[in-house]
Protein backbone atom coordinates (compact mmCIF):
# COMPACT_ATOMS: atom_id res chain seq x y z
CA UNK A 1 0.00 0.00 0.00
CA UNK A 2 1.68 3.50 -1.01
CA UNK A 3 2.18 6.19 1.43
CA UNK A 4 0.66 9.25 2.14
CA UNK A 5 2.83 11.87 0.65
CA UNK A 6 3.06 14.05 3.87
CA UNK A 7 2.75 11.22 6.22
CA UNK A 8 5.96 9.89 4.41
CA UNK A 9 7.57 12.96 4.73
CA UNK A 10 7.00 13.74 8.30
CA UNK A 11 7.96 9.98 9.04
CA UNK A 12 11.32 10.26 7.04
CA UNK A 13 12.52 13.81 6.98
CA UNK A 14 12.97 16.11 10.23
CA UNK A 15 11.00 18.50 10.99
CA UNK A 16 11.66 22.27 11.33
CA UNK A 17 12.50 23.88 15.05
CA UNK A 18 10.30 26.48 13.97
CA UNK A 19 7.58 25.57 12.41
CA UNK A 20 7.61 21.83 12.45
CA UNK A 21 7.12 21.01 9.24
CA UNK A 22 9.05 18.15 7.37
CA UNK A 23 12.31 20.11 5.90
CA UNK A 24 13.61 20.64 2.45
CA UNK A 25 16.84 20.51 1.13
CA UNK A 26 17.52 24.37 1.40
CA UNK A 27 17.55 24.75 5.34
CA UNK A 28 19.48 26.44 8.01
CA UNK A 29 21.50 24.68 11.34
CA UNK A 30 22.17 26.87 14.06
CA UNK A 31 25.08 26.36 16.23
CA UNK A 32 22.47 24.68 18.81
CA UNK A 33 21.97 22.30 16.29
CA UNK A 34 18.77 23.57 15.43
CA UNK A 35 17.39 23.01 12.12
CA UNK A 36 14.91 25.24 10.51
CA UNK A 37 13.53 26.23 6.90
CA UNK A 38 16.20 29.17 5.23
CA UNK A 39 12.61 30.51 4.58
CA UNK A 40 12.18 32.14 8.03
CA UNK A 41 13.74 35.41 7.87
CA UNK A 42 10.50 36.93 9.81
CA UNK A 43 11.67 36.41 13.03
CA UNK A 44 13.86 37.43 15.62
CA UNK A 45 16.81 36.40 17.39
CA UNK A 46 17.80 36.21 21.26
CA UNK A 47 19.91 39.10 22.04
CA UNK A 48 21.63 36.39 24.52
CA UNK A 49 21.84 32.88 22.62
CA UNK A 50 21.32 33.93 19.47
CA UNK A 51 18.29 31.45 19.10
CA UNK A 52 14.93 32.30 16.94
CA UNK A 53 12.79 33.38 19.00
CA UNK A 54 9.53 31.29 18.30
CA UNK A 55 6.90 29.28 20.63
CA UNK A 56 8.81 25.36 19.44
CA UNK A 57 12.29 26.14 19.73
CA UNK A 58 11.91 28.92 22.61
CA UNK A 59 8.50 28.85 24.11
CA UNK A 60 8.38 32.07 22.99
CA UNK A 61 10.44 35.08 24.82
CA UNK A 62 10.11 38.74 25.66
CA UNK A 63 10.99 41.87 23.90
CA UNK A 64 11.86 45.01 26.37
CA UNK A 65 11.18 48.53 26.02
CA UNK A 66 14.39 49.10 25.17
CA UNK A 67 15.32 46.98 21.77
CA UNK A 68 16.32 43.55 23.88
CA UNK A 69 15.06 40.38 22.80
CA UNK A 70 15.14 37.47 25.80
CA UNK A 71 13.92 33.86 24.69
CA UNK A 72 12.28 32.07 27.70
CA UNK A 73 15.19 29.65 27.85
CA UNK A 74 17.30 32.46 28.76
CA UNK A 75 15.03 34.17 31.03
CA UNK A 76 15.01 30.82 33.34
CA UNK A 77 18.07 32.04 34.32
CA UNK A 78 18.02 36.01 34.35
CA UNK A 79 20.12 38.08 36.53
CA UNK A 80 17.05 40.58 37.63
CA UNK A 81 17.92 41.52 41.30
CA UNK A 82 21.39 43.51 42.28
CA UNK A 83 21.98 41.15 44.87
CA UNK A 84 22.57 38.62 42.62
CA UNK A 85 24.56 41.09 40.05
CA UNK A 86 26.68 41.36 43.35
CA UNK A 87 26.90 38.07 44.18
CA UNK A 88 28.06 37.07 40.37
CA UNK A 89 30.71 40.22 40.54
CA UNK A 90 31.89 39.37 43.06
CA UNK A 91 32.83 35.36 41.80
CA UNK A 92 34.26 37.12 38.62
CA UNK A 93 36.64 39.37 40.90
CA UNK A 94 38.34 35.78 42.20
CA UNK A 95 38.18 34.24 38.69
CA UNK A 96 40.09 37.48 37.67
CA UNK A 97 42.03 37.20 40.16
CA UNK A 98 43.15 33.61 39.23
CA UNK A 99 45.24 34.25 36.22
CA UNK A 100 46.92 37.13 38.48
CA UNK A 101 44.81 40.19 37.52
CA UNK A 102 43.65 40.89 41.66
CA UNK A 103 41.88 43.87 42.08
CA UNK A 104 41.91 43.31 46.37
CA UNK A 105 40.58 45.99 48.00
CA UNK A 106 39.32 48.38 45.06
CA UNK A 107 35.65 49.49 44.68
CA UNK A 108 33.84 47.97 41.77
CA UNK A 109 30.14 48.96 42.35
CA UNK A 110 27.54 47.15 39.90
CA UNK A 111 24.60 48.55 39.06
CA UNK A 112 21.91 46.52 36.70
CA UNK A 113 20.12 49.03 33.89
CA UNK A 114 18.59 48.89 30.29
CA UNK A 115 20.03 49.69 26.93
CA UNK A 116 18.97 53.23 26.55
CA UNK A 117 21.04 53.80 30.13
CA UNK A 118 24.24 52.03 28.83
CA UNK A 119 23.79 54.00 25.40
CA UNK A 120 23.45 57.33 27.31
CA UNK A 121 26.48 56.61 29.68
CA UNK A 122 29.03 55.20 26.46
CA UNK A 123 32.07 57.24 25.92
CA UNK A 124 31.57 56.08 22.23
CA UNK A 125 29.20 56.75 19.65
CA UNK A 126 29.02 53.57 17.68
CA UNK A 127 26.64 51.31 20.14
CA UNK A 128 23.66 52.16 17.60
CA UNK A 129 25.23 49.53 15.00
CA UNK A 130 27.22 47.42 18.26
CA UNK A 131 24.57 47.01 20.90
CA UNK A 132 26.50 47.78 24.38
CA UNK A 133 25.59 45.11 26.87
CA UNK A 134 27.98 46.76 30.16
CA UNK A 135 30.63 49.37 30.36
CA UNK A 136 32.59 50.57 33.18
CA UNK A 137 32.69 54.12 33.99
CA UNK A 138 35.44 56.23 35.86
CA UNK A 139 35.59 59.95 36.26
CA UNK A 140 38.60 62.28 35.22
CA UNK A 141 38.98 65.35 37.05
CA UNK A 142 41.00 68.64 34.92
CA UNK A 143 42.45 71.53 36.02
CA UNK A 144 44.23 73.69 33.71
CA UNK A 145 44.13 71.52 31.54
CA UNK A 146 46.13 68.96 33.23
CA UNK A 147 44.54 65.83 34.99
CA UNK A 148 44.66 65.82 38.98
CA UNK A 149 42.89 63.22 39.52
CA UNK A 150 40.76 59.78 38.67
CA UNK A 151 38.54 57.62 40.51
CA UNK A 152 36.42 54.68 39.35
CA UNK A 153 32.89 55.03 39.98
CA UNK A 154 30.89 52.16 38.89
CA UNK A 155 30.25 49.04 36.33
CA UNK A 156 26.91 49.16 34.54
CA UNK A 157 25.77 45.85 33.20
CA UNK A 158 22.47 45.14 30.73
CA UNK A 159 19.54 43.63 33.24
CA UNK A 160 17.94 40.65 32.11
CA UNK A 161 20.88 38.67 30.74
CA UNK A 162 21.08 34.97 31.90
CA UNK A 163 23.94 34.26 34.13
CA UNK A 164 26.76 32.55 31.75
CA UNK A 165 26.49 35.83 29.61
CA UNK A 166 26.41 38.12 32.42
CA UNK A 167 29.41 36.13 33.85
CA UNK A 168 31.49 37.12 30.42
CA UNK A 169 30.17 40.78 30.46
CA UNK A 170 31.38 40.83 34.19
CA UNK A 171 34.57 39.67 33.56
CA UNK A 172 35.26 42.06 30.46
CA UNK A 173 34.49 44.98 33.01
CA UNK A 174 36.53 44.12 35.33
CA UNK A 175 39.17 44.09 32.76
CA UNK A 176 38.61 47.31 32.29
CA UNK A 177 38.46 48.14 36.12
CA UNK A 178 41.99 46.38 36.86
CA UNK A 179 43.77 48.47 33.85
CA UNK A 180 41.95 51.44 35.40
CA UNK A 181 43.29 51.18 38.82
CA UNK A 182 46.56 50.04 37.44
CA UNK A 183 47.42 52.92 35.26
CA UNK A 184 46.61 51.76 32.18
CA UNK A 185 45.02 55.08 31.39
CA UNK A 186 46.19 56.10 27.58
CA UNK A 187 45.76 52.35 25.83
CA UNK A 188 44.35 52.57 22.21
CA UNK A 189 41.03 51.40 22.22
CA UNK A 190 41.54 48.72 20.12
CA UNK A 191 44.26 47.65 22.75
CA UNK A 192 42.51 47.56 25.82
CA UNK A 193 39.05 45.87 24.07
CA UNK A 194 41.12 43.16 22.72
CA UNK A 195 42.71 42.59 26.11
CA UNK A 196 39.64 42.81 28.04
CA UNK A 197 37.66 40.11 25.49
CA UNK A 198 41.37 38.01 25.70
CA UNK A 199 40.34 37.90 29.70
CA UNK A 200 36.91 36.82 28.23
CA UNK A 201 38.06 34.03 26.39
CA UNK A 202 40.51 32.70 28.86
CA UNK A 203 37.24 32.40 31.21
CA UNK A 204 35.10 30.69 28.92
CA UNK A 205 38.10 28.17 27.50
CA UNK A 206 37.91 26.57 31.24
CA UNK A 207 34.09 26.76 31.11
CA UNK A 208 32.72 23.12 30.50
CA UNK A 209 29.57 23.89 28.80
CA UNK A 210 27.83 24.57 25.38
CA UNK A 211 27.02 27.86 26.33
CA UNK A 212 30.81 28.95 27.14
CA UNK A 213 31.50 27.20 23.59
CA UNK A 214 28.97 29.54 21.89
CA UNK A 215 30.38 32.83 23.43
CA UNK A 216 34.24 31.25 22.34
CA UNK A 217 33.04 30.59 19.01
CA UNK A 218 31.45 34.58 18.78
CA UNK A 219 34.74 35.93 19.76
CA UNK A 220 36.52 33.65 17.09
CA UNK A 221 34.71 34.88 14.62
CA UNK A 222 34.00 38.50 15.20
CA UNK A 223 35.14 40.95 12.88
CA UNK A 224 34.52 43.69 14.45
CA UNK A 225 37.15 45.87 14.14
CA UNK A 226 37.66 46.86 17.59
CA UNK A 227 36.25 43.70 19.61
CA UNK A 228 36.84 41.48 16.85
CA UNK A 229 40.44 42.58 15.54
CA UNK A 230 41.62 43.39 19.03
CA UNK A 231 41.07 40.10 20.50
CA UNK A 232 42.96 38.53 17.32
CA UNK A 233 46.15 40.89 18.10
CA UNK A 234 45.25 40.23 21.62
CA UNK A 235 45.80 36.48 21.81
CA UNK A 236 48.56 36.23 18.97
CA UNK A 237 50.53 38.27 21.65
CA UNK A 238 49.43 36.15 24.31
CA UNK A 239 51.55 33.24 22.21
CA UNK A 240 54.41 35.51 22.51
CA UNK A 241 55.09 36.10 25.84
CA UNK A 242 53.53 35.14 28.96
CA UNK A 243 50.31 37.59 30.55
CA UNK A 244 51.97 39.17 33.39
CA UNK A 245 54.98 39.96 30.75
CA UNK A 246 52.11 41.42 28.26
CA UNK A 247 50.86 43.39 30.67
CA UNK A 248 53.98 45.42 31.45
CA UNK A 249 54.55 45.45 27.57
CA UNK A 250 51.19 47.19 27.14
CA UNK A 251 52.26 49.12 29.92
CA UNK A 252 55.37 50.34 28.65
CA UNK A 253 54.95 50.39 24.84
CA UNK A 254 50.82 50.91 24.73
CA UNK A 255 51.09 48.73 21.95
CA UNK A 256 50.80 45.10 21.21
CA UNK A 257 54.06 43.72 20.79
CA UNK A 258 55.59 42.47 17.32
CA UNK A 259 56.97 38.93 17.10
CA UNK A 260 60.29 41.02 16.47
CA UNK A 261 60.18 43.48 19.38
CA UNK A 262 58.71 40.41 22.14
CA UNK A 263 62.03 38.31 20.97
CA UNK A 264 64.15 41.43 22.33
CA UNK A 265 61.76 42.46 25.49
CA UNK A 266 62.97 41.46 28.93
């Protein structure tokens, strides 16, 4: 007895993550390993996991005021109260802290707020195309002209995120914190993002878990050119010389070094 057409090909062919429908040959694999018709272009993706955001794959998720897009899978696990932005800051200090950048006694406030906030408190202008999910922010005091004085004043973090990404926002921060209260004040910018998403990366290589391999694999492949091409620089210098060495490099030079000038430093 013949088949059915469509009962044959919902018996033999998988179905689509979004819509459930037997697939085609033309379809799409996210890194998940979620397969879904190249037809869906209508919706949205997690801000967080990058998933589609649809009732199957998801269970749906919530779009805030402000332009971020949180599947439900990621909200099981949002980071919504400042006690627990605290509580995760404060683990991130000591896994800073573990490949030797210690920030002991220093003051790194967290506060949790939306985009718009973040967007409003940037020293840069180009967060409209390169959403900004945290930034740390210090104050410079002038006089004459001349700087007298700096003081930290607080890290800002995007609310909502689910704790493995706040984790890696958290630790680029802090980054940013230690080369603050170390003197690392006149880095390029390409410099000290490349460096602070190398501290990234060195987290998430001794995370366990397919969530710390998506957030590698984003890193590896960015191309932005200040994220994205300062990480690359960051960790080809990390394969010449050993952190605490690059550091006083950076320090020194304000440059990444060349393979030429790391054979010669000391």
């Amino acid at each position: 007895m013949p088949w059915h057409l469509d009962c044959h090909r919902k018996l033999h062919r998988p179905l689509c993550s979004v819509c459930r429908k037997p697939l085609t040959r033309n379809y799409l694999v996210d890194f998940w390993g979620n397969a879904f018709c190249n037809t869906h272009t209508n919706y949205s993706n997690c801000s967080s996991c990058g998933r589609i955001v649809c009732k199957h794959l998801t269970d749906g998720g919530m779009l805030h005021p402000d332009g971020l897009l949180i599947c439900n899978l990621c909200t099981l696990r949002a980071v919504d109260t400042q006690e627990r932005a605290e509580s995760l800051l404060n683990e991130m200090r000591l896994a800073l802290a573990s490949v030797g950048l210690k920030l002991n006694q220093t003051q790194t406030p967290v506060i949790l707020c939306d985009r718009d906030e973040l967007r409003k408190a940037s020293r840069h202008n180009f967060h409209n195309e390169r959403p900004i999910l945290g930034l740390a922010q210090w104050t410079t005091t002038f006089s004459g002209g001349r700087i007298i004085g700096r003081q930290f004043d607080r890290i800002l973090i995007q609310s909502k995120l689910p704790e493995e990404h706040f984790r890696t926002i958290a630790i680029h921060e802090l980054t940013h914190a230690w080369l603050f209260y170390n003197q690392y004040h006149d880095l390029p910018l390409q410099v000290e993002e490349g460096m602070c998403v190398l501290m990234e990366y060195i987290w998430l290589k001794n995370q366990d878990t397919k969530d710390a391999s998506y957030r590698r694999t984003l890193i590896e492949q960015s191309r932005d050119p200040i994220y994205g091409e300062g990480f690359q620089k960051a960790r080809a210098a990390l394969k010449l010389m050993p952190l605490r060495v690059l550091l006083r490099y950076l320090q020194e030079k304000n440059s990444f070094p060349s393979r030429f000038s790391a054979f010669f430093y000391h």
